[in-house]
PDB file of N, CA and C in Angstrom:
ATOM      1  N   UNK A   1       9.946   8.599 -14.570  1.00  0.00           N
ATOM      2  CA  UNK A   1      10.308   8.354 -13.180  1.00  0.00           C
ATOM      3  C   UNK A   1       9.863   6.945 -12.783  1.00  0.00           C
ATOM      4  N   UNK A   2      10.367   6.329 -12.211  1.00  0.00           N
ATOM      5  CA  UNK A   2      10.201   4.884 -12.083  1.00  0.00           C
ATOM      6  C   UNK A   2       9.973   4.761 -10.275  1.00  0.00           C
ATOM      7  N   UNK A   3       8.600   4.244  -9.855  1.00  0.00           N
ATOM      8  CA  UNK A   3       8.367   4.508  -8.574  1.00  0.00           C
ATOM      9  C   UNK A   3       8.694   3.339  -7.835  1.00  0.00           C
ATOM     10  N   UNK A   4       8.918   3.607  -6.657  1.00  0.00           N
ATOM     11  CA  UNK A   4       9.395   2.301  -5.303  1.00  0.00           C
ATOM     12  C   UNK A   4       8.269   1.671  -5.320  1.00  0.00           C
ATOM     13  N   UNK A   5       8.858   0.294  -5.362  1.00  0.00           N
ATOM     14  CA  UNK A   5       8.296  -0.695  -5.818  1.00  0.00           C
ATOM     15  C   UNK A   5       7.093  -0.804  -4.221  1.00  0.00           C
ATOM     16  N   UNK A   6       7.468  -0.178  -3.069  1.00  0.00           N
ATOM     17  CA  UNK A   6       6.629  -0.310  -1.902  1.00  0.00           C
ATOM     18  C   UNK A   6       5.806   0.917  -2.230  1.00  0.00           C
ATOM     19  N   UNK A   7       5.649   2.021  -2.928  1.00  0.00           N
ATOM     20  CA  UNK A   7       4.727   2.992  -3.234  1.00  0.00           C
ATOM     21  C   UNK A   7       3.399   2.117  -4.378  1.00  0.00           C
ATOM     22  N   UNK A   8       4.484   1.822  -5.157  1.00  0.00           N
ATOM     23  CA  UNK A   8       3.298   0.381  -5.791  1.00  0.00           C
ATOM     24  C   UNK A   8       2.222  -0.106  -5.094  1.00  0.00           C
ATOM     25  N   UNK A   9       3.041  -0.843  -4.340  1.00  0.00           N
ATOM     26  CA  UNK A   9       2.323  -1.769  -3.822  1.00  0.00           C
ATOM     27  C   UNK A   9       0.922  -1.141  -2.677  1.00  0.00           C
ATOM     28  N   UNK A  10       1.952  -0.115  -1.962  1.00  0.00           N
ATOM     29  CA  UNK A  10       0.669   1.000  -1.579  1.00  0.00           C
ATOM     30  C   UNK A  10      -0.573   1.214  -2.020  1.00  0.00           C
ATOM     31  N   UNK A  11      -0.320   2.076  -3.665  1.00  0.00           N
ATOM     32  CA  UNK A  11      -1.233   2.092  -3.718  1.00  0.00           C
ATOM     33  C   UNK A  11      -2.373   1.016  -4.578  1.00  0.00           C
ATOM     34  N   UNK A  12      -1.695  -0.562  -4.981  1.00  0.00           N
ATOM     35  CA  UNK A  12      -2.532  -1.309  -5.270  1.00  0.00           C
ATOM     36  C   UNK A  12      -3.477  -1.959  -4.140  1.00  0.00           C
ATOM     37  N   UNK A  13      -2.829  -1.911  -2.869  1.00  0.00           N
ATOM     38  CA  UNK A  13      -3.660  -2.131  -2.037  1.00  0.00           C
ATOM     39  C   UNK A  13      -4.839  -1.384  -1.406  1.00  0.00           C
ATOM     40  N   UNK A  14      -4.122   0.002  -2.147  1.00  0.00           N
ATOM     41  CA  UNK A  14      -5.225   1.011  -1.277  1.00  0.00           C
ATOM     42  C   UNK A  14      -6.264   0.825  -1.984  1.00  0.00           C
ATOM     43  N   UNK A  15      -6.380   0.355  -3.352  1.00  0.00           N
ATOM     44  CA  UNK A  15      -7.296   0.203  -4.669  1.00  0.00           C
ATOM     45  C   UNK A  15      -8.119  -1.252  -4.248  1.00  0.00           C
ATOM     46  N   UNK A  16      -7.718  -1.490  -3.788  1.00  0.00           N
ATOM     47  CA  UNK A  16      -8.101  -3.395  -3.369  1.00  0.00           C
ATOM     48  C   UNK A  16      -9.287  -3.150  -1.695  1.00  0.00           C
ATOM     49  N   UNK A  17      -8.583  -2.724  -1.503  1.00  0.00           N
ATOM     50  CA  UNK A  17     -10.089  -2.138  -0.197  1.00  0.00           C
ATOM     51  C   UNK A  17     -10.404  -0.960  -0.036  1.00  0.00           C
ATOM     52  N   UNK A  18     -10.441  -0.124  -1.319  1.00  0.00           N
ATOM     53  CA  UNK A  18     -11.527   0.469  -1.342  1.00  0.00           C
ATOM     54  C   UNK A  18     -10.958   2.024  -0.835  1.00  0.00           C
ATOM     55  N   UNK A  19      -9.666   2.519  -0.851  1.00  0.00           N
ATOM     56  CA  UNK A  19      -9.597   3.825  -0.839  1.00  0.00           C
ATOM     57  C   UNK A  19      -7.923   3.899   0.363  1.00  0.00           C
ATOM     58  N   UNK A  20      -6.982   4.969   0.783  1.00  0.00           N
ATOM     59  CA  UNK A  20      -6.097   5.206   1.443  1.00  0.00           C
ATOM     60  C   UNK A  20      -6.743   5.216   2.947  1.00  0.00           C
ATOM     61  N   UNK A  21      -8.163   5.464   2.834  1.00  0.00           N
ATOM     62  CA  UNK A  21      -8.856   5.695   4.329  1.00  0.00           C
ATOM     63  C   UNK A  21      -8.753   4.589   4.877  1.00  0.00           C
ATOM     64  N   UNK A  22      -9.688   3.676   4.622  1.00  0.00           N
ATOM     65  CA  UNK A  22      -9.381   2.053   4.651  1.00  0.00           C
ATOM     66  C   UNK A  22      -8.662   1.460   4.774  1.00  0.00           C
ATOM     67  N   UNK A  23      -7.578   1.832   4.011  1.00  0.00           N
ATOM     68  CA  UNK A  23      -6.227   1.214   3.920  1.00  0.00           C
ATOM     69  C   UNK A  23      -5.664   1.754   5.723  1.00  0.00           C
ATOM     70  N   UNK A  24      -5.625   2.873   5.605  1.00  0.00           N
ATOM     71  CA  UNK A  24      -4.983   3.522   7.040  1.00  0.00           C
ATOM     72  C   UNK A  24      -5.739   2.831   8.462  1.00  0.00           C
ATOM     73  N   UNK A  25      -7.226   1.969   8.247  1.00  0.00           N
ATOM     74  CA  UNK A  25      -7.726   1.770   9.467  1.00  0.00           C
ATOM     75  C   UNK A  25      -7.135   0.252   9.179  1.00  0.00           C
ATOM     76  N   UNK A  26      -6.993  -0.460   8.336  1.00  0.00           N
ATOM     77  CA  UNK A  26      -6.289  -2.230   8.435  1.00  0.00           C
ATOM     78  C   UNK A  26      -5.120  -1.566   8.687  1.00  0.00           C
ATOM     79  N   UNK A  27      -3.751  -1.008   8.553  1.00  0.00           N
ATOM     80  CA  UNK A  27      -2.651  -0.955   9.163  1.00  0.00           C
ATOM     81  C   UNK A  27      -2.530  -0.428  10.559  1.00  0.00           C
ATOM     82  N   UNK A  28      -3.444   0.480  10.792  1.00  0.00           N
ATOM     83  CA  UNK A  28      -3.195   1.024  12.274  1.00  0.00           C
ATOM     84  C   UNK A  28      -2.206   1.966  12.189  1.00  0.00           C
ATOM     85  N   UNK A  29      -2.435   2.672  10.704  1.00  0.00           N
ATOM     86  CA  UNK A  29      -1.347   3.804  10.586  1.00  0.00           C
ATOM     87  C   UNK A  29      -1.803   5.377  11.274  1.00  0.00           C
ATOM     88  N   UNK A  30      -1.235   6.059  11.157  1.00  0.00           N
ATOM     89  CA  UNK A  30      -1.452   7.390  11.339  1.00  0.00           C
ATOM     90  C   UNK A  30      -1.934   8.058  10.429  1.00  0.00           C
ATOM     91  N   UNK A  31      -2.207   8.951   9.870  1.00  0.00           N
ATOM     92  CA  UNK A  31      -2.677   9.670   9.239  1.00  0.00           C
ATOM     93  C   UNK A  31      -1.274  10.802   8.839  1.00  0.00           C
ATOM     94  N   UNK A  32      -0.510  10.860   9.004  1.00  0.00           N
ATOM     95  CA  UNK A  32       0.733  11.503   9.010  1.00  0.00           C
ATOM     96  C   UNK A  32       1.904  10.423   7.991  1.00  0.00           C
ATOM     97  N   UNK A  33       2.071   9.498   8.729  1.00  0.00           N
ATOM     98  CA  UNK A  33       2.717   8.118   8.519  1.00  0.00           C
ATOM     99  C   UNK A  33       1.973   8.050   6.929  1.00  0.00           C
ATOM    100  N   UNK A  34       0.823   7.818   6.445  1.00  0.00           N
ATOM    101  CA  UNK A  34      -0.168   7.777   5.147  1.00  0.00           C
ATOM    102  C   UNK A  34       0.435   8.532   4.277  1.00  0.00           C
ATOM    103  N   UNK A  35       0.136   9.303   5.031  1.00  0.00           N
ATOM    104  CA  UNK A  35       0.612  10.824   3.634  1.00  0.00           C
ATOM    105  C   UNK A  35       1.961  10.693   3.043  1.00  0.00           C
ATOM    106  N   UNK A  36       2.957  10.468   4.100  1.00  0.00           N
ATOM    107  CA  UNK A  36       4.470  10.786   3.687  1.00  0.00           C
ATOM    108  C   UNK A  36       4.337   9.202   2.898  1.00  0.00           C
ATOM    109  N   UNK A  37       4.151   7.992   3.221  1.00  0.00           N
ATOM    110  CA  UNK A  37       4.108   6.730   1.968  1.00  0.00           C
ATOM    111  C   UNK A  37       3.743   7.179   0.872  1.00  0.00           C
ATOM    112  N   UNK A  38       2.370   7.697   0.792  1.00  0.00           N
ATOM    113  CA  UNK A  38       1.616   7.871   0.138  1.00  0.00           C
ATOM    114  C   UNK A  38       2.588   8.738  -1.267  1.00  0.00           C
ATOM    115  N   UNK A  39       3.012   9.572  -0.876  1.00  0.00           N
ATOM    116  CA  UNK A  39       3.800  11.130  -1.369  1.00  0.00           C
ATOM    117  C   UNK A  39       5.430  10.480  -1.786  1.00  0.00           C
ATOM    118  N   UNK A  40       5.572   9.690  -0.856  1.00  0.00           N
ATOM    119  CA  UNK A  40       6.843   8.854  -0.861  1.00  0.00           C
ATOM    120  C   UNK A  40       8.212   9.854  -0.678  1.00  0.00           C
ATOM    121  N   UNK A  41       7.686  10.275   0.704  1.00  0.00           N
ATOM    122  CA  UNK A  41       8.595  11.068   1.819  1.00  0.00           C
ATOM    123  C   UNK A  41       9.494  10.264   2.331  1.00  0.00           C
ATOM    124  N   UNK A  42       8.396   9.107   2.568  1.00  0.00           N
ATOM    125  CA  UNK A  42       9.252   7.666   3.384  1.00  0.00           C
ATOM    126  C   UNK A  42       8.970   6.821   3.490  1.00  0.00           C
ATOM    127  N   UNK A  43       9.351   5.548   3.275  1.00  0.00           N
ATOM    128  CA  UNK A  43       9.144   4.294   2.737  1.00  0.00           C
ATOM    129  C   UNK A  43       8.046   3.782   4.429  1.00  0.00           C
ATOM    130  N   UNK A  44       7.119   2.506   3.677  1.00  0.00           N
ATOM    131  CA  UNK A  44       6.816   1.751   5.237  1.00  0.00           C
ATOM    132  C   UNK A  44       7.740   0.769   5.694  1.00  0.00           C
ATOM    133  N   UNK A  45       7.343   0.890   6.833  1.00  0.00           N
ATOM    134  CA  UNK A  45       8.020   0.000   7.997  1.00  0.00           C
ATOM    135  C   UNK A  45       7.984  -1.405   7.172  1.00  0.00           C
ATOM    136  N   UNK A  46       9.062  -2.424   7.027  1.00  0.00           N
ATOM    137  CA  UNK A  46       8.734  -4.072   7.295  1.00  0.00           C
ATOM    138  C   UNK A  46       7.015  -4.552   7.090  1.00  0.00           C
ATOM    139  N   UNK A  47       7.444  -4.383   8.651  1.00  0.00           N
ATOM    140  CA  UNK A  47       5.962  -5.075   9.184  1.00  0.00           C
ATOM    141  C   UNK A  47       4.642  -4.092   8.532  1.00  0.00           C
ATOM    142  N   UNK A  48       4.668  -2.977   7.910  1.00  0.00           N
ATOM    143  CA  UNK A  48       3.762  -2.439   7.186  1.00  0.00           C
ATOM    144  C   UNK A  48       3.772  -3.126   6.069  1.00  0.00           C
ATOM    145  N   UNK A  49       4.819  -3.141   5.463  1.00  0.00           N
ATOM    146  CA  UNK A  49       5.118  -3.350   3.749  1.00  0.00           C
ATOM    147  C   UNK A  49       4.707  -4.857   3.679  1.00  0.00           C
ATOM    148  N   UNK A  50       5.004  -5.874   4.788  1.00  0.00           N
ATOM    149  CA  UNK A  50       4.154  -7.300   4.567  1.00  0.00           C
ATOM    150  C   UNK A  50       2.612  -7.406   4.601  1.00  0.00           C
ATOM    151  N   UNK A  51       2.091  -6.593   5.794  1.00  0.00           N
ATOM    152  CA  UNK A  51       1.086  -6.229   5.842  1.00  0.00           C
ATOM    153  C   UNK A  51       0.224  -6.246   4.177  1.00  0.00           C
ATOM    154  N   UNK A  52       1.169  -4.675   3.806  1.00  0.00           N
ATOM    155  CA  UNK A  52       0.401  -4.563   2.428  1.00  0.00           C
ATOM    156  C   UNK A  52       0.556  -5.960   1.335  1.00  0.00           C
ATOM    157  N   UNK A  53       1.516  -6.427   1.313  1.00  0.00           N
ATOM    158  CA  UNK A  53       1.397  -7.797   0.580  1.00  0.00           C
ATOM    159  C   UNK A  53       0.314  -8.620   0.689  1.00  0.00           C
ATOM    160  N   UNK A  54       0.584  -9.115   2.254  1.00  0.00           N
ATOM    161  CA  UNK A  54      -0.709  -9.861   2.692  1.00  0.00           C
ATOM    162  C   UNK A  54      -2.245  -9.449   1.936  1.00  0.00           C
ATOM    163  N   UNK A  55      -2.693  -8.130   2.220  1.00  0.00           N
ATOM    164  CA  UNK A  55      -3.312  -7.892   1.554  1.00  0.00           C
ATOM    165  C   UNK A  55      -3.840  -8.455  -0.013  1.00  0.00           C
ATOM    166  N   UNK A  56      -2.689  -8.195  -0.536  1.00  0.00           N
ATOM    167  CA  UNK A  56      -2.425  -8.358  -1.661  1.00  0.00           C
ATOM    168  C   UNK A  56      -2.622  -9.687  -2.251  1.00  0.00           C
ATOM    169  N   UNK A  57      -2.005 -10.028  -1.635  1.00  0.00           N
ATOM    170  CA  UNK A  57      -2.579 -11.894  -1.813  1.00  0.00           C
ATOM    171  C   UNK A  57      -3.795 -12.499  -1.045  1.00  0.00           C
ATOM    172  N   UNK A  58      -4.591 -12.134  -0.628  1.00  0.00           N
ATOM    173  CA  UNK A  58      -5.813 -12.393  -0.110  1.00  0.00           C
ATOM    174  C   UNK A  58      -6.337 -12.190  -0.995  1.00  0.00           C
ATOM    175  N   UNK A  59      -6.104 -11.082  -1.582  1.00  0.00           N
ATOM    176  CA  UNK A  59      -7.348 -10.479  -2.840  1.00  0.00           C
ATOM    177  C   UNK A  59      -6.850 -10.939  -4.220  1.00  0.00           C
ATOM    178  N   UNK A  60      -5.351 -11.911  -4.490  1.00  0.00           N
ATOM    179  CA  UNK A  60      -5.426 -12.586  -5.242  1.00  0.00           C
ATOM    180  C   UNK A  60      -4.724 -11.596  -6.517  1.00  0.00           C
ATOM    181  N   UNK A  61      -4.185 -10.515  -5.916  1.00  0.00           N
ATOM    182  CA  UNK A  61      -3.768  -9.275  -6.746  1.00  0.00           C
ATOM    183  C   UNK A  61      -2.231  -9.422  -7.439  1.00  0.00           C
ATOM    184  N   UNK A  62      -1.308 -10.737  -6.444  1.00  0.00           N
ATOM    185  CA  UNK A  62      -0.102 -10.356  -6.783  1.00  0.00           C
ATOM    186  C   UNK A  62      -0.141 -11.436  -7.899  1.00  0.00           C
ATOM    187  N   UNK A  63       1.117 -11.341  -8.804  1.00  0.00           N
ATOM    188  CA  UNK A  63       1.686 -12.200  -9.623  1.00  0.00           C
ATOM    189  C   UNK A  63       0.561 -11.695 -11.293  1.00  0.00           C
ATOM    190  N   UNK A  64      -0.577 -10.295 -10.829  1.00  0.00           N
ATOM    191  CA  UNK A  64      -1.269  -9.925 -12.136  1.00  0.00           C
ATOM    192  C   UNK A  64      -0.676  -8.603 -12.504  1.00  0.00           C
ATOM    193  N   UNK A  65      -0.660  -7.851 -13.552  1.00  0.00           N
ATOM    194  CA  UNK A  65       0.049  -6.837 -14.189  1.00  0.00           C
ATOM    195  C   UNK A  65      -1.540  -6.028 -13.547  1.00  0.00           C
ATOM    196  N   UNK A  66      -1.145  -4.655 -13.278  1.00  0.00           N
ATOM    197  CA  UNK A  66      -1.671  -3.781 -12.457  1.00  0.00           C
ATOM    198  C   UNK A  66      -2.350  -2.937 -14.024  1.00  0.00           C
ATOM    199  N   UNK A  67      -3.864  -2.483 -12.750  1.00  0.00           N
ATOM    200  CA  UNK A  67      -4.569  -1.359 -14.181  1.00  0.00           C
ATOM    201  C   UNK A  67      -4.058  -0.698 -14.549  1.00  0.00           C
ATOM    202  N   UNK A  68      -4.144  -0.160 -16.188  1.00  0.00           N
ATOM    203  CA  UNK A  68      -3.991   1.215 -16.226  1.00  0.00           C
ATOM    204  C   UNK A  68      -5.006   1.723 -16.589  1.00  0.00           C
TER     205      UNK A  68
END
């Protein structure tokens, strides 16, 4: 199964500060909104999905091949 490339990115960010909890208090998400990304019920918003980038490049994460 080959996952959305914004579920990716989800959860490399959630890995980058430290857990989905964390992650949910820097977006100003819901706790509802979390789960269904998370589960990939339903994609994030735009302005979420840059968000998580941003992230992402602060911490210097994008453009490296992800753990396994």
């Amino acid at each position: 199964m080959i996952e959305p490339v914004q579920t990716a990115v989800l959860q490399r960010a959630a890995r980058v500060v430290g857990g989905y909890g964390e992650l949910q208090t820097r977006l100003d998400a819901s706790r509802e909104d979390m789960i269904s990304w998370i589960r990939g019920g339903a994609m994030p918003p735009v302005q979420i999905f840059l968000k998580l980038v941003e992230i992402l490049m602060d911490a210097g994460e994008l453009g490296r091949a992800p753990r396994v």
